[in-house]
Structures are given as structure tokens and as C-alpha cells.
Protein backbone atom coordinates (compact mmCIF):
# COMPACT_ATOMS: atom_id res chain seq x y z
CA UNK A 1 0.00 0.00 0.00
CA UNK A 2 1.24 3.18 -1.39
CA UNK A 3 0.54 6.87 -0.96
CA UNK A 4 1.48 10.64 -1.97
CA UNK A 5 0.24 13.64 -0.89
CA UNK A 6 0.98 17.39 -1.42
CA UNK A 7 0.37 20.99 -0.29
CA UNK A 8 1.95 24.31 -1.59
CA UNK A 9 0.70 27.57 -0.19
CA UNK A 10 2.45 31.07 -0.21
CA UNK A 11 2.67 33.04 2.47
CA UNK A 12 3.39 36.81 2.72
CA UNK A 13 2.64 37.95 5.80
CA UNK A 14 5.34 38.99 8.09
CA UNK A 15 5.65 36.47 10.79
CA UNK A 16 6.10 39.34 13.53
CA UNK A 17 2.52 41.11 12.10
CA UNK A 18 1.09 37.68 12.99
CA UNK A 19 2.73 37.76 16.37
CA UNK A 20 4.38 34.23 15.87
CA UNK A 21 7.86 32.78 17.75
CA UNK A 22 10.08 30.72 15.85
CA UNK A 23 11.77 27.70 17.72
CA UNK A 24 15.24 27.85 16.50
CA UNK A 25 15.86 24.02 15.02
CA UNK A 26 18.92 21.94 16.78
CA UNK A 27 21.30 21.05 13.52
CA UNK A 28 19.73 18.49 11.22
CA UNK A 29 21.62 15.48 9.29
CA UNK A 30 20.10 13.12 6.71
CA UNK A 31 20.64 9.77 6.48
CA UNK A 32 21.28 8.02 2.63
CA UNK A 33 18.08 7.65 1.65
CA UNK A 34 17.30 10.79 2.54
CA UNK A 35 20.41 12.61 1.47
CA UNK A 36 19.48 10.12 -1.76
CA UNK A 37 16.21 11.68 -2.62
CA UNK A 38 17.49 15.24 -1.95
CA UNK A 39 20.05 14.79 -4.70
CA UNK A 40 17.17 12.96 -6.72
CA UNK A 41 15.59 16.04 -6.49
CA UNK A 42 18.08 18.20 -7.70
CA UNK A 43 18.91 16.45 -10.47
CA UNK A 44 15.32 16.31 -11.91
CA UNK A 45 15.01 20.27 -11.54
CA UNK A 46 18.35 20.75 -12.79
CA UNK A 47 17.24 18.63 -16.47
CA UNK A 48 14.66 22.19 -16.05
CA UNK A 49 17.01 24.99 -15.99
CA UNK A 50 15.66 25.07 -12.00
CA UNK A 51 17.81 26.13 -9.30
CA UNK A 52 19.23 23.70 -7.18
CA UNK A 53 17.78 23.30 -3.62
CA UNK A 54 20.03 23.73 -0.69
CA UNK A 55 19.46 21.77 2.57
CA UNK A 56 18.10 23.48 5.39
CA UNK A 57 18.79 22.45 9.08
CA UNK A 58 15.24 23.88 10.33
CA UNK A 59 13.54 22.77 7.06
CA UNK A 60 14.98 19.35 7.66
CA UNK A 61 14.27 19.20 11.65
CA UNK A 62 10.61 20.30 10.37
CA UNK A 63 10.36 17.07 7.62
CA UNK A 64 11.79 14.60 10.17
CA UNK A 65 9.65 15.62 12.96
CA UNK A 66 6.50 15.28 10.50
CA UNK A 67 7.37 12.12 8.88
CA UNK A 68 8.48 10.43 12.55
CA UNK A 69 5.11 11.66 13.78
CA UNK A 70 2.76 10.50 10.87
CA UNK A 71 4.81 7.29 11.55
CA UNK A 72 4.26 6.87 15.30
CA UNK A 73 0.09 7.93 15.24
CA UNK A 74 -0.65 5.92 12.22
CA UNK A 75 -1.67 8.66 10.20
CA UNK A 76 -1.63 10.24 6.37
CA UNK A 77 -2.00 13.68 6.66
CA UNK A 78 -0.55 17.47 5.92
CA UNK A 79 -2.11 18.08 8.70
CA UNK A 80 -0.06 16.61 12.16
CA UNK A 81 -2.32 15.56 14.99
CA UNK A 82 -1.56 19.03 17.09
CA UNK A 83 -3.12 20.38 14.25
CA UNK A 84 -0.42 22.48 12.95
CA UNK A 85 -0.42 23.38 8.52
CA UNK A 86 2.98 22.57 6.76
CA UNK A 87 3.95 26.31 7.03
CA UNK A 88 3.71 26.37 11.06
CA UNK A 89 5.26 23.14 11.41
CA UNK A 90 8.13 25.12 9.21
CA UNK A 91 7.90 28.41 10.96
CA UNK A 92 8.26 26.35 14.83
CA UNK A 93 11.28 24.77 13.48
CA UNK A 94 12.75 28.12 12.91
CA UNK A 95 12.09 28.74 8.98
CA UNK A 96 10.91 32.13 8.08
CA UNK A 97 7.71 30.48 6.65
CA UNK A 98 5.31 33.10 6.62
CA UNK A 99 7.27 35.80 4.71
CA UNK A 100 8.27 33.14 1.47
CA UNK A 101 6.89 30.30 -0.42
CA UNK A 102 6.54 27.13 1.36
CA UNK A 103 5.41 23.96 0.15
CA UNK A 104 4.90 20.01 1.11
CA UNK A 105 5.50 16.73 -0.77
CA UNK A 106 4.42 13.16 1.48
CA UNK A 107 4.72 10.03 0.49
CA UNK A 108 4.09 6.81 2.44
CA UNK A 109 4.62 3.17 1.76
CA UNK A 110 7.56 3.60 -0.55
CA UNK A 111 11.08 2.06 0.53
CA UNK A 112 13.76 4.10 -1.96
CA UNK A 113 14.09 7.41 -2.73
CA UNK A 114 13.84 6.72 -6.54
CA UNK A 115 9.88 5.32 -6.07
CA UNK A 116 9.27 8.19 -3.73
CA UNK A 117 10.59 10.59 -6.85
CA UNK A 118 8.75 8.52 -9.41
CA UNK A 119 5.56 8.86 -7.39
CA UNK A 120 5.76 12.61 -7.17
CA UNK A 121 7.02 13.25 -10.80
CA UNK A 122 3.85 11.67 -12.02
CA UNK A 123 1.14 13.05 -10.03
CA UNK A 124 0.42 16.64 -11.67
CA UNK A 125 0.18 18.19 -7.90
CA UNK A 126 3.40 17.13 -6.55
CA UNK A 127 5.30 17.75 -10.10
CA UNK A 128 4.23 21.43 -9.90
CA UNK A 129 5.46 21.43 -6.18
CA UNK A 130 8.91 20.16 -7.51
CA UNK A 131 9.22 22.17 -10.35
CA UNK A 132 8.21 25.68 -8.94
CA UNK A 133 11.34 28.14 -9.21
CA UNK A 134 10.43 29.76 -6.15
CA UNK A 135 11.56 27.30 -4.48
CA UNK A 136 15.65 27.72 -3.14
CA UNK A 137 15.61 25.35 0.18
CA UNK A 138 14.69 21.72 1.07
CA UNK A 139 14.35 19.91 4.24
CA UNK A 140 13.65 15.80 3.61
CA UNK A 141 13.19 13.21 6.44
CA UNK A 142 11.90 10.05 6.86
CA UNK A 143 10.79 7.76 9.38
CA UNK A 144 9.41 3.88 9.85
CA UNK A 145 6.65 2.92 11.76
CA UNK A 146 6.48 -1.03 12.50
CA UNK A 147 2.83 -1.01 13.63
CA UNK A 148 1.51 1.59 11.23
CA UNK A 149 -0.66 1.03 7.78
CA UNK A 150 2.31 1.97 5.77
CA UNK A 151 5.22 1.61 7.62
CA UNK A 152 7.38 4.14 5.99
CA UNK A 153 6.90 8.04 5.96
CA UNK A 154 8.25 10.62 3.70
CA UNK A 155 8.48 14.10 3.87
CA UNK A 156 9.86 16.72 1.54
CA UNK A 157 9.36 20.57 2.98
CA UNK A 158 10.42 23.45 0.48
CA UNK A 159 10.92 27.00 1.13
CA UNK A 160 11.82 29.82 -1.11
CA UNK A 161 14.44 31.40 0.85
CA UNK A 162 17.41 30.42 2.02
CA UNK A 163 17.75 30.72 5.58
CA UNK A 164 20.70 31.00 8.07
CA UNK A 165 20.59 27.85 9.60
CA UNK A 166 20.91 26.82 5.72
CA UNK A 167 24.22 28.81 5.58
CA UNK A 168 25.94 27.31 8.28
CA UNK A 169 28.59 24.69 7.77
CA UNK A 170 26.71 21.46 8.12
CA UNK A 171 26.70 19.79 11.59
CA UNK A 172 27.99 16.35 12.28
CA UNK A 173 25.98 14.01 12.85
CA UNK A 174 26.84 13.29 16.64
CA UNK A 175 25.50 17.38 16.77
CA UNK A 176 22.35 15.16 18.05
CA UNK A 177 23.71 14.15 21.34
CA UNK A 178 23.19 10.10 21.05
CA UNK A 179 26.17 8.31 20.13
CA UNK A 180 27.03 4.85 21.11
CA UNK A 181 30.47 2.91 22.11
CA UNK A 182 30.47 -1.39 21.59
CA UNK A 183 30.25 -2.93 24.82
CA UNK A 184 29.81 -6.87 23.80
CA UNK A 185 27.92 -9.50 21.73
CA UNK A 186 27.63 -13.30 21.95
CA UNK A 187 29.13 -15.58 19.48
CA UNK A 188 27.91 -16.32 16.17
CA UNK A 189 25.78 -19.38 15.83
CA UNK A 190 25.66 -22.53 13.70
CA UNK A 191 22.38 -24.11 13.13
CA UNK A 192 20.57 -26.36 11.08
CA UNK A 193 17.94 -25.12 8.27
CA UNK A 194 15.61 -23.71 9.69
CA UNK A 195 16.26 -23.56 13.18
CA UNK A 196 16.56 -19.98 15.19
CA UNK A 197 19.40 -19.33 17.58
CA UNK A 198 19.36 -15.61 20.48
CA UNK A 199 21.65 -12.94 19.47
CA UNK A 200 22.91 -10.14 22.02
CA UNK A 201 24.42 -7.30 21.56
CA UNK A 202 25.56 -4.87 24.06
CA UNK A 203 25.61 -1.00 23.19
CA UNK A 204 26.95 1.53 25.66
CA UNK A 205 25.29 4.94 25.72
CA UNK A 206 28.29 7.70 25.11
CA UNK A 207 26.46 10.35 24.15
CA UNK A 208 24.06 13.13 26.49
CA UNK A 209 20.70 12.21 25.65
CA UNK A 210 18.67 9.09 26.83
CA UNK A 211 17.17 6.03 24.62
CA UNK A 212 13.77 5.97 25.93
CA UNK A 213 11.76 2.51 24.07
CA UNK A 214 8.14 3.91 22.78
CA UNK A 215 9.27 7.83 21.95
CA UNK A 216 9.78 9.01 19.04
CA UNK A 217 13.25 9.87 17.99
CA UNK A 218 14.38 9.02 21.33
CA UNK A 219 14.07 4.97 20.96
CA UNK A 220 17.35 2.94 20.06
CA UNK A 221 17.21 0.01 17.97
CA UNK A 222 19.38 -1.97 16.52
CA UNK A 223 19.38 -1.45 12.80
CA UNK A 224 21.10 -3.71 9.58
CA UNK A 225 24.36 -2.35 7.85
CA UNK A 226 26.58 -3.00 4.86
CA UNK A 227 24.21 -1.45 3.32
CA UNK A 228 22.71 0.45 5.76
CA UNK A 229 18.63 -0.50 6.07
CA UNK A 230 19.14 -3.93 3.63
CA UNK A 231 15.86 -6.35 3.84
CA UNK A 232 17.43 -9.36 5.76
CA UNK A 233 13.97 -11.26 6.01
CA UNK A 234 16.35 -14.85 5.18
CA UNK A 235 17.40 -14.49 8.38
CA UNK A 236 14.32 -12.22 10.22
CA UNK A 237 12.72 -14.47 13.22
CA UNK A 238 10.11 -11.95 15.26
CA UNK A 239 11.95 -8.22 13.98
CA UNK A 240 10.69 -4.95 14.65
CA UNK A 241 11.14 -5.01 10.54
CA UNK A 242 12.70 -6.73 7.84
CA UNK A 243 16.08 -4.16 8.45
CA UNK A 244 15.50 -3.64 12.26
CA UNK A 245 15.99 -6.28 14.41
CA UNK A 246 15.38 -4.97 17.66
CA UNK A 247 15.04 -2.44 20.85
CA UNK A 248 16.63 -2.24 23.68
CA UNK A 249 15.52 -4.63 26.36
CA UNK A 250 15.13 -2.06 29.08
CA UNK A 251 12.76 0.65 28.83
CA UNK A 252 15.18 3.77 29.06
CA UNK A 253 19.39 3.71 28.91
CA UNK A 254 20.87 6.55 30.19
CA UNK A 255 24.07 8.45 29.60
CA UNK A 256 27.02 5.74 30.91
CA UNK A 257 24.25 2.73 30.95
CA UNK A 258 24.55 -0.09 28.83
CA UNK A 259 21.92 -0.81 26.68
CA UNK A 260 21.06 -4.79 25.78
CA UNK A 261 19.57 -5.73 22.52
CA UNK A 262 18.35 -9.26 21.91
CA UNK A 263 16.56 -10.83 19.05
CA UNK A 264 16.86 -14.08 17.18
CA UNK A 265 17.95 -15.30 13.67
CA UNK A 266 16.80 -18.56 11.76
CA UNK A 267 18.85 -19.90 9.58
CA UNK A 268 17.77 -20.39 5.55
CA UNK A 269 16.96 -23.23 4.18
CA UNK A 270 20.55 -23.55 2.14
CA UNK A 271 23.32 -24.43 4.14
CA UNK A 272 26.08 -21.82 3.78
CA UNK A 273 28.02 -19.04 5.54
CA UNK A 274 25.39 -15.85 6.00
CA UNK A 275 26.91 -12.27 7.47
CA UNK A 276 24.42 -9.93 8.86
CA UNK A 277 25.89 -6.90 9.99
CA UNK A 278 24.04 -4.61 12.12
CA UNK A 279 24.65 -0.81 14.06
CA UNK A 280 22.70 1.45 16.28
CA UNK A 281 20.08 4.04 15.11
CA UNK A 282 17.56 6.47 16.47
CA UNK A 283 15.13 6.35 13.56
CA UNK A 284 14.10 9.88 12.30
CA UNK A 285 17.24 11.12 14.02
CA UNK A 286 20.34 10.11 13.28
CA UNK A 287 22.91 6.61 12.61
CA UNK A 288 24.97 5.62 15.95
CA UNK A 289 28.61 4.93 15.57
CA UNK A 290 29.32 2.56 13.20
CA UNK A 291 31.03 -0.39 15.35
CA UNK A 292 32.05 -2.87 13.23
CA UNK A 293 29.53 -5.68 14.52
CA UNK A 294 28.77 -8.64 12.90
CA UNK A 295 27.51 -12.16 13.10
CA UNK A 296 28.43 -15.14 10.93
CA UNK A 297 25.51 -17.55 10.77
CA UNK A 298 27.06 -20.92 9.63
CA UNK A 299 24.22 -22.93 8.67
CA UNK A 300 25.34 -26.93 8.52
């Protein structure tokens, strides 16, 4: 199940006249999908004589908090469910939104950035959205929902003005506060066809900020590498998803703690050496450190 949505509105109102206070927006990063379809982007309005869009921390922080939110309340909507419009959610982040053009692409139930793309270029709504020339600033995130009726969320936010959180150097990734050090993990298995062996793995919290299981962008799971977010359903026994494994097994790791993630494999039906390599990740936020961790499953 598949779904795209859009909304492009231009507002020229000054934001002090309507007596609104902008949130200033912590430093935003994209993952590779995301930093994917931004590219995508750029390339299709380039093959248009359009300019290219530059990526904006509090456009981004504005797209990942939408897409992470449609994802946790089960929802399709350019409306969120505090019953803010696109251009507030943009102006709360920090964006000037109500003295520029602003506009919204969604999309749910796609995996890559190249459907997401395809989707938009051939709906006539979200085609004019990407192809306005008003447009100068982008903001993409997207987020994945296990229990939800499409599992993945996309959100594109464009604004016509370059801002100055857009001007700043980029920020590192570990400008988030979560980062993560190894701390242990059992030993790879071997198993017969078919049957399902318990996995650890043993994270410790180095960074400032808490994994709290159940919030949104504050939950920790463990996530599949090499490439980052590859479907390992041949091996999948009882995952959050096909590409996330699992939570922690506490409901909150603090700074210093030493967060426990457990989950099981089962082996395929072909005997044969099988690598699944997996890292930390606060979905809609950011990648952990990658570690290096990997299992061997040697299947007899």
C-alpha cells in the first residue's frame, strides 16, 4: 500500500505582524536515503534549468519531525495531529515560513528514494510542487513505523528562501547528542535449516541524551548495515522489521548505561556461511557509531 500527498501555499505575511515565535531548530543530518532523494531532487530540476535546492537544518528538523510523527500515530495527513499546517510546522522549526513560499511533498509506503521521486514526478500536484522556481531550500526526512498502515513516511518541505541555519557549515551528525560505544555481543551461531538461535548485543550509551523505548526519535534500535537498512527477512525471526531487528531490552538507557539488545535469527533453508551486519540508530534522528559488529551464521 502506497501513498502521496501534497500541499503548496504562499505566504506573505510577516511572521512578527502575525505575532508568531520561531523555535530555532537543533542542527539536522540526513541519512542516505534521505540525502538520496534530496540529490534525486536536484537532479530532476536541474534537467529544467531550476535552481538547485540547498538543505536546510530547520527545514529538515521540520520534515523529520512530521514524517516520525505520521509514523508513530498511524496517520496520512498534511495536517499533524496538534493540528499544525505545513507552514507552522516550518515556521516552529525556525524557517521564516510566513514571509516566502513554502510547500509540502508526502509520500508513504515507498522504501527508496527513486519510487518516492517517481511517485511525485507523475502526479500533476506534486510535479508542480517540484518544479516551482520559487523554491531555493529543502528539508527531507523520513521515518518507519512497524505497527503503522504503511510503515514508511516521507516528507519533503520546500521554502523559497534560504535561511541561516541553511548557511551554516553542516553539523555532524553526533551534533544530536546520542552516540554509542560497543560494549559486547555473543558468538555467532551454527544451526541447522531452519532452526533460530538468540543474538545479544551490548551498546553503551556515550552520548548526552537518553534512549527511551516507545518515543519518538528518542528509541534505540538496533538497525542492519553494509548497506545500511538492507531487507534481511532470510534471516528475520520476530523483527521490529525486515532491516531492524530490535530495541533495547530495558525501557530507558541513560548516559554511561549499557543498553542490551536481543533478538533471534533462523537460519535459511541452504546451508552456507550468511553475514548480517548490524549498528545502532535512532530512527528519524540520526545513525549511531558505526562499530564494526557482525555475526556469521554458519548454517550446517
Amino acid at each position: 500500500m502506497r501513498a502521496i500527498s501534497t500541499a503548496a501555499m504562499a505566504a506573505l505575511l510577516l511572521a512578527a505582524m502575525l505575532g508568531a515565535i520561531a523555535r530555532p531548530a537543533a542542527a539536522a543530518t540526513l541519512d542516505s536515503l534521505e540525502s538520496e532523494l534530496v540529490s534525486q531532487i536536484n537532479s530532476f530540476r536541474s534537467g529544467r534549468g531550476l535552481a538547485t535546492l540547498k538543505v536546510s537544518d530547520t527545514l529538515t528538523s521540520a520534515a523529520k519531525w512530521m514524517s516520525t510523527d505520521m509514523a508513530a500515530r498511524d496517520y496520512f495527513s498534511h495536517t499533524s495531529t496538534d493540528g499544525r499546517s505545513p507552514t507552522q510546522r516550518m515556521a516552529d522549526a525556525g524557517y521564516p515560513a510566513y514571509s516566502t513560499w513554502t510547500g509540502e511533498d508526502l509520500a508513504a509506503g515507498y522504501t527508496t528514494a527513486a519510487e518516492v521521486l517517481k511517485g511525485w514526478i507523475e502526479s500533476p500536484a506534486h510535479h508542480a510542487v517540484l518544479t516551482n522556481p520559487a523554491y531555493r531550500a529543502i528539508g527531507v526526512g523520513r521515518a518507519y513505523g512497524p505497527g503503522s498502515t504503511y510503515r514508511w513516511y516521507w516528507t519533503a518541505d520546500f521554502g523559497g528562501v534560504v535561511d541561516a541555519a541553511t548557511a551554516r557549515a553542516p553539523a555532524p551528525a553526533t551534533a544530536t547528542g546520542f552516540h554509542s560505544r560497543w560494549a559486547g555481543q555473543s558468538q555467532s551461531p551454527t544451526l541447522a535449516p531452519g532452526q533460530t538461535a538468540t543474538l545479544v548485543v551490548g551498546l553503551e550509551n556515550s552520548g548526552s541524551r537518553g534512549w527511551y523505548v516507545g518515543r519518538v526519535g528518542q528509541q534505540a534500535n538496533l538497525g542492519t548495515s553494509g548497506p545500511l537498512d538492507v531487507d534481511r527477512s532470510d534471516l528475520a525471526s520476530g523483527w521490529l522489521a525486515p532491516n531492524r531487528p530490535t530495541t533495547t531490552t530495558t525501557s530507558y538507557v541513560g548516559p554511561g548505561q549499557v543498553g542490551w539488545f536481543q533478538f533471534q535469527v533462523r537460519a535459511p533453508s541452504a546451508p552456507g556461511t550468511y553475514r548480517l551486519n548490524v549498528r545502532g540508530v535512532i530512527d528519524g534522528v540520526t545513525w549511531l557509531e558505526d562499530q564494526g559488529i557482525y555475526f556469521t551464521i554458519y548454517v550446517r
